[in-house]
Protein backbone atom coordinates (compact mmCIF):
# COMPACT_ATOMS: atom_id res chain seq x y z
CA UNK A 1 0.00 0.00 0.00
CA UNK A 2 1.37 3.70 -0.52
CA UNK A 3 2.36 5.88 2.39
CA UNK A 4 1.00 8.88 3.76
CA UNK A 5 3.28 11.13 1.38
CA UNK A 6 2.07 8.80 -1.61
CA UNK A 7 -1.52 8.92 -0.86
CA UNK A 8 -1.72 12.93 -0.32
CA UNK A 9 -0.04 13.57 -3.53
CA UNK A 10 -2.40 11.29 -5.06
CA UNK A 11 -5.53 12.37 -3.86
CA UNK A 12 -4.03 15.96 -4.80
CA UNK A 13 -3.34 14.88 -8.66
CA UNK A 14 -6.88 13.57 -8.90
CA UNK A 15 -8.93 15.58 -6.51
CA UNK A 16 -11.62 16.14 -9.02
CA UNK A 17 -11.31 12.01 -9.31
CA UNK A 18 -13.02 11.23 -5.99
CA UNK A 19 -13.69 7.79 -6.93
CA UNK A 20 -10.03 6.96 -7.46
CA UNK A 21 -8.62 8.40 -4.68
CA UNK A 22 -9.20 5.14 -2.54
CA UNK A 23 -6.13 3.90 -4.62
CA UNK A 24 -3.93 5.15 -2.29
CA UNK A 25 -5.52 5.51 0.74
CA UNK A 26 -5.41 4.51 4.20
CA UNK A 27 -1.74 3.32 4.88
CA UNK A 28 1.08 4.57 7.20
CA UNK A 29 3.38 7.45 6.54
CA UNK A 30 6.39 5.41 7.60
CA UNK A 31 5.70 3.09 4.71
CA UNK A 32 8.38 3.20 1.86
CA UNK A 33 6.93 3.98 -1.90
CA UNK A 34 7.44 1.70 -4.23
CA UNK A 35 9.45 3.03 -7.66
CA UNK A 36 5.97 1.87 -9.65
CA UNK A 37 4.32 4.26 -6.85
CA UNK A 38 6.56 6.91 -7.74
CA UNK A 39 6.97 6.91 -11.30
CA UNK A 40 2.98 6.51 -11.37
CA UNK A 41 1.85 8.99 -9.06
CA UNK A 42 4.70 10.31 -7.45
CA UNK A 43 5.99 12.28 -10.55
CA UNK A 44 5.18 15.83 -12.30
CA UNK A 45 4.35 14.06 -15.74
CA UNK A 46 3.03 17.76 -17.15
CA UNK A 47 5.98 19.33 -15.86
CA UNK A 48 7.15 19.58 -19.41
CA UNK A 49 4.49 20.21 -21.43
CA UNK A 50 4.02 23.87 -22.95
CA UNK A 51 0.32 24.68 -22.61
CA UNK A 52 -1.99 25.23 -23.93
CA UNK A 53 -2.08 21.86 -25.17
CA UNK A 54 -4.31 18.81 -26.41
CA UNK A 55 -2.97 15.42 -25.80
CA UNK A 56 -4.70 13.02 -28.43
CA UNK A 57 -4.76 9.19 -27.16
CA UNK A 58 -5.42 6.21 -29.67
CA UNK A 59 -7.77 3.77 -27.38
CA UNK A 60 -8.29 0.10 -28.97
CA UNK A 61 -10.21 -3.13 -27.44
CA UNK A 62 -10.49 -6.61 -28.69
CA UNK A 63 -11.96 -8.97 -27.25
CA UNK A 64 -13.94 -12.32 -27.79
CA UNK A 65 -16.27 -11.51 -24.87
CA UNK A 66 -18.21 -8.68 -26.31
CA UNK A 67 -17.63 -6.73 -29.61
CA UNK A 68 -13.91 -4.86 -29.77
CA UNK A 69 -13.95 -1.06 -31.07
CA UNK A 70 -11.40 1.96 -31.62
CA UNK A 71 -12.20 5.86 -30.01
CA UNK A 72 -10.00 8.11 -28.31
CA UNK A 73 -8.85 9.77 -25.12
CA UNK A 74 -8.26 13.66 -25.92
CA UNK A 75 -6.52 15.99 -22.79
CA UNK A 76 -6.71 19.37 -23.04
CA UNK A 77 -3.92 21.30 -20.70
CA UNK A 78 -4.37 25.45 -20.38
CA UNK A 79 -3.23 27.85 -17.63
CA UNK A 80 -5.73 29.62 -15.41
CA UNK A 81 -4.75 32.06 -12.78
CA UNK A 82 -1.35 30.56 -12.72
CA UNK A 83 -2.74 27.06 -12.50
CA UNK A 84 -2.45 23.62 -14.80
CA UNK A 85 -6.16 23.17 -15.67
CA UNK A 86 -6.75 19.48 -17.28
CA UNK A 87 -9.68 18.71 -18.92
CA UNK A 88 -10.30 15.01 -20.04
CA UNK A 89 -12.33 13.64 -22.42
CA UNK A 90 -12.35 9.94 -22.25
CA UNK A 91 -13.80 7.91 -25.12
CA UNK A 92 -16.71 9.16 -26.77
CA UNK A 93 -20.64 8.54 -27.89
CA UNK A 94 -22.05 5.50 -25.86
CA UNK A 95 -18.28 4.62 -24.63
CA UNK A 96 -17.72 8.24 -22.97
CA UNK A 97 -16.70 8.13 -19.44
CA UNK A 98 -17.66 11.46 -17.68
CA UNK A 99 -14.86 12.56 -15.60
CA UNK A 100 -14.54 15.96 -13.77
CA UNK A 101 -12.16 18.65 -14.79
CA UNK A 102 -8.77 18.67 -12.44
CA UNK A 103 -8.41 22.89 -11.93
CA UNK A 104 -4.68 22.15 -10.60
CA UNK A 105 -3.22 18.97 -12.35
CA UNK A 106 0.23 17.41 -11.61
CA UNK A 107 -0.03 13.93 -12.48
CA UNK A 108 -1.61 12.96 -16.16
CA UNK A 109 -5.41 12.00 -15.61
CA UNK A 110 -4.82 9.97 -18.38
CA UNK A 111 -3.98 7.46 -16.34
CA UNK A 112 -6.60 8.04 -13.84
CA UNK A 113 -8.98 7.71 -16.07
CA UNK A 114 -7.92 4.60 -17.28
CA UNK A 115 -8.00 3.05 -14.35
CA UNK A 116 -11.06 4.38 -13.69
CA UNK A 117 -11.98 2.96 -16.89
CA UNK A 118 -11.11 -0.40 -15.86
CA UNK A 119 -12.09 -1.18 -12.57
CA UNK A 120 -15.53 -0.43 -14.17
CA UNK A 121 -15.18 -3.17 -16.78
CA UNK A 122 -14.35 -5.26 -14.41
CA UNK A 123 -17.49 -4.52 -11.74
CA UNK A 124 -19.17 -5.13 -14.99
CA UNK A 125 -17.99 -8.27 -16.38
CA UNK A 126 -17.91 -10.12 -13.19
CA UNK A 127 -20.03 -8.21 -10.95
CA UNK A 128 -17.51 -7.78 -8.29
CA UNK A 129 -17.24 -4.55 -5.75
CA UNK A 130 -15.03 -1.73 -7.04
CA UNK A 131 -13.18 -1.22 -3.95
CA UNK A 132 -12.03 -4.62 -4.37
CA UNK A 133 -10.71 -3.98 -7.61
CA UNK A 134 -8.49 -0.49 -6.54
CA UNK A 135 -7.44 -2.39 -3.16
CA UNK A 136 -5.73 -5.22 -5.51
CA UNK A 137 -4.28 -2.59 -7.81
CA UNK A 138 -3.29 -0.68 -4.90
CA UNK A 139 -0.96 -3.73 -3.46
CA UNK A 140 -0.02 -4.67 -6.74
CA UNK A 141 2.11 -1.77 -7.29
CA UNK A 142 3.27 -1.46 -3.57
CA UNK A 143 4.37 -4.82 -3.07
CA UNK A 144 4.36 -7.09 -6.77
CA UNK A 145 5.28 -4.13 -9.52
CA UNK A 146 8.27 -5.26 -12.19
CA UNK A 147 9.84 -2.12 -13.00
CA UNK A 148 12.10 -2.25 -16.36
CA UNK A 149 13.41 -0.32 -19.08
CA UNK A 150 12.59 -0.51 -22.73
CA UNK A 151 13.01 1.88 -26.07
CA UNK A 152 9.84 2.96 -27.73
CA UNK A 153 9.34 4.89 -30.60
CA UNK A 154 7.71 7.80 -30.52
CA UNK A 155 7.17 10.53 -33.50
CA UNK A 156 9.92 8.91 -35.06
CA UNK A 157 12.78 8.31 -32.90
CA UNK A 158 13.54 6.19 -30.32
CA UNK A 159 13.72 7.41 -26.99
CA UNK A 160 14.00 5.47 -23.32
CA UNK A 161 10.74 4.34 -21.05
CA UNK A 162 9.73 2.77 -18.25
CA UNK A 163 7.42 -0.03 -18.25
CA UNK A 164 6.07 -1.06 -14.99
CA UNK A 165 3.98 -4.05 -14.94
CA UNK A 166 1.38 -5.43 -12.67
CA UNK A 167 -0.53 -8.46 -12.51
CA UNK A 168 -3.17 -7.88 -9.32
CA UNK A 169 -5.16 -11.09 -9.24
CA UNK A 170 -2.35 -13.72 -9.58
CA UNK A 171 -2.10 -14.23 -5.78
CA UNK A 172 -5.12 -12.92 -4.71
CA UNK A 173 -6.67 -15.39 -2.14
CA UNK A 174 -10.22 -14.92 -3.50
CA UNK A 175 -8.99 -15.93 -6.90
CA UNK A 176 -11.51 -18.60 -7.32
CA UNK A 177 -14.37 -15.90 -7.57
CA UNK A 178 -12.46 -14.39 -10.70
CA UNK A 179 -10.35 -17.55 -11.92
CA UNK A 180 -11.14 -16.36 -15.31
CA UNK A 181 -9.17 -13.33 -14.83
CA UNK A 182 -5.98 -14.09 -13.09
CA UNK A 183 -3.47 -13.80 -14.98
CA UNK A 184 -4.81 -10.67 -16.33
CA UNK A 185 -1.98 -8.02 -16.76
CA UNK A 186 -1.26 -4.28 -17.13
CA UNK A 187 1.23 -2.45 -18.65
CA UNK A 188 2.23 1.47 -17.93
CA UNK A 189 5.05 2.62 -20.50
CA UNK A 190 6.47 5.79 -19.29
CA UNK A 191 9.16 8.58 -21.05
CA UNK A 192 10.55 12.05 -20.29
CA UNK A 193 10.79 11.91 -24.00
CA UNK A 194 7.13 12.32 -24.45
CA UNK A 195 4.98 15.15 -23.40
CA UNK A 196 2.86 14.32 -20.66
CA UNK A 197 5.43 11.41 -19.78
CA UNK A 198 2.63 8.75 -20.68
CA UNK A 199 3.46 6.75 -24.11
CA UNK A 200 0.89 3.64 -23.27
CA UNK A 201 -1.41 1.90 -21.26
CA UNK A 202 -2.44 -1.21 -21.49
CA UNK A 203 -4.72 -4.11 -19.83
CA UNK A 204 -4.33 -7.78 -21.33
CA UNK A 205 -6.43 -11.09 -20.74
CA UNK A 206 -5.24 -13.79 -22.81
CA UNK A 207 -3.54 -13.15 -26.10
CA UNK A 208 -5.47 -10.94 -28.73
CA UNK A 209 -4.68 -12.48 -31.56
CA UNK A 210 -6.74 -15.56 -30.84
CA UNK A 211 -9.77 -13.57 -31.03
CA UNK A 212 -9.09 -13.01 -34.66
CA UNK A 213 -7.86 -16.34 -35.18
CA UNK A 214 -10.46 -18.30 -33.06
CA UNK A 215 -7.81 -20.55 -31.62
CA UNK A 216 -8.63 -19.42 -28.39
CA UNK A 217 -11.42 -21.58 -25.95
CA UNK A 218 -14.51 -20.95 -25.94
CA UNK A 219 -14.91 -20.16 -22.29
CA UNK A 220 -11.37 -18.50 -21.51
CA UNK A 221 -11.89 -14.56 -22.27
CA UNK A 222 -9.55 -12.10 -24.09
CA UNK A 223 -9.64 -8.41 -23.63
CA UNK A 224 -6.98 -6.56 -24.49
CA UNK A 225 -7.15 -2.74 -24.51
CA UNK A 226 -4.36 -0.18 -25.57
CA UNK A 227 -4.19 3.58 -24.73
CA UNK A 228 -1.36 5.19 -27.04
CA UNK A 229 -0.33 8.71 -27.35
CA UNK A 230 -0.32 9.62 -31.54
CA UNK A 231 -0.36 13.49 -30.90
CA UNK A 232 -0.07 16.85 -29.11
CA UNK A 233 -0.89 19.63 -30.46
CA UNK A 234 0.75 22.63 -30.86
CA UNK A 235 3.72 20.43 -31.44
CA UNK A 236 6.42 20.46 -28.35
CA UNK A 237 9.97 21.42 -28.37
């Protein structure tokens, strides 16, 4: 679980995000933070970015559970009274998710919201609670979070990330209730290369290209969803 010092900067980067706070709440200040805690939610990601600013985000699903589709996740970053307004727009038409504009950000909702996003598909899908959901994400990236580095390309060139990965259910003692989804994993590619510091998110269940193939059984799901930055306009430096 996050400190105290983790879970005050978190609530502060998504105070609008009420619902999402919970991910790092309740746990002692003499904890240590993880390196996933910090690079997720620990960090300035929009430090960098010269506003204003629109962050475009390319969002795809497949799946063999219900039908896959491709939208977008648009940020929109502007100064007001000296402050880093964010406004996100996640998804859009019967996908939109409605999410409160931050009026001080730090951290990139982007990622907020796609966790937000998640933990909903999976209330959905199974019918489980939502805090159960945040409390295994929560411990995931305190106590179980790989940390590595990897190039990505981005606009181009190849620049150095972070990818910290998490899989929350794969020890979970109630893992009979969601057997179907243990092994399920998530992906958070990271860069001071790229504005806003996020390059991709990701959540995978099984392998996606058996749900084009068919190879896959009948009663073991796939849903794979990707979040990837494709542009920012007015272009940065």
């Amino acid at each position: 679980m996050m400190s105290g010092h983790a879970c005050g900067s978190l609530r502060h980067a998504c105070a609008a995000l009420a619902v999402l706070a919970s991910i790092g709440a309740g746990t002692a200040a003499a904890q240590q933070i993880s390196p996933a805690e910090t690079l997720l939610f620990e960090t300035e990601h929009l430090a960098r970015v010269r506003v204003p600013a629109t962050l475009v985000y390319a969002f795809r699903k497949e799946s063999n559970v219900e039908p896959g589709f491709k939208d977008e996740v648009r940020l929109e970053l502007a100064k007001v009274n000296g402050k880093l307004n964010a406004t996100l727009h996640f998804l859009t038409g019967v996908h939109k998710q409605d999410i409160p504009a931050l009026e001080e950000a730090h951290g990139n909702p982007v990622l907020l919201g796609f966790l937000e996003h998640d933990i909903a598909e999976m209330k959905r899908l199974t019918g489980g609670s939502t805090a159960y959901f945040r409390k295994r994400i929560r411990m995931a990236l305190a106590e179980g979070a790989q940390v590595s580095l990897q190039p990505i390309t981005y606009q181009g060139k190849t620049v150095q990330a972070q990818a910290v990965r998490i899989q929350p259910y794969l020890n979970d003692p109630m893992h009979a209730r969601f057997e179907k989804y243990l092994r399920k994993t998530y992906t958070f590619i990271l860069s001071e290369q790229v504005p806003g510091s996020l390059y991709q998110l990701h959540s995978s269940l099984g392998k996606p290209e058996t749900v084009r193939t068919g190879t896959q059984p009948a009663d073991a799901p796939v849903i794979d969803e990707t979040l990837t930055l494709i542009s920012v306009t007015p272009k940065q430096p």
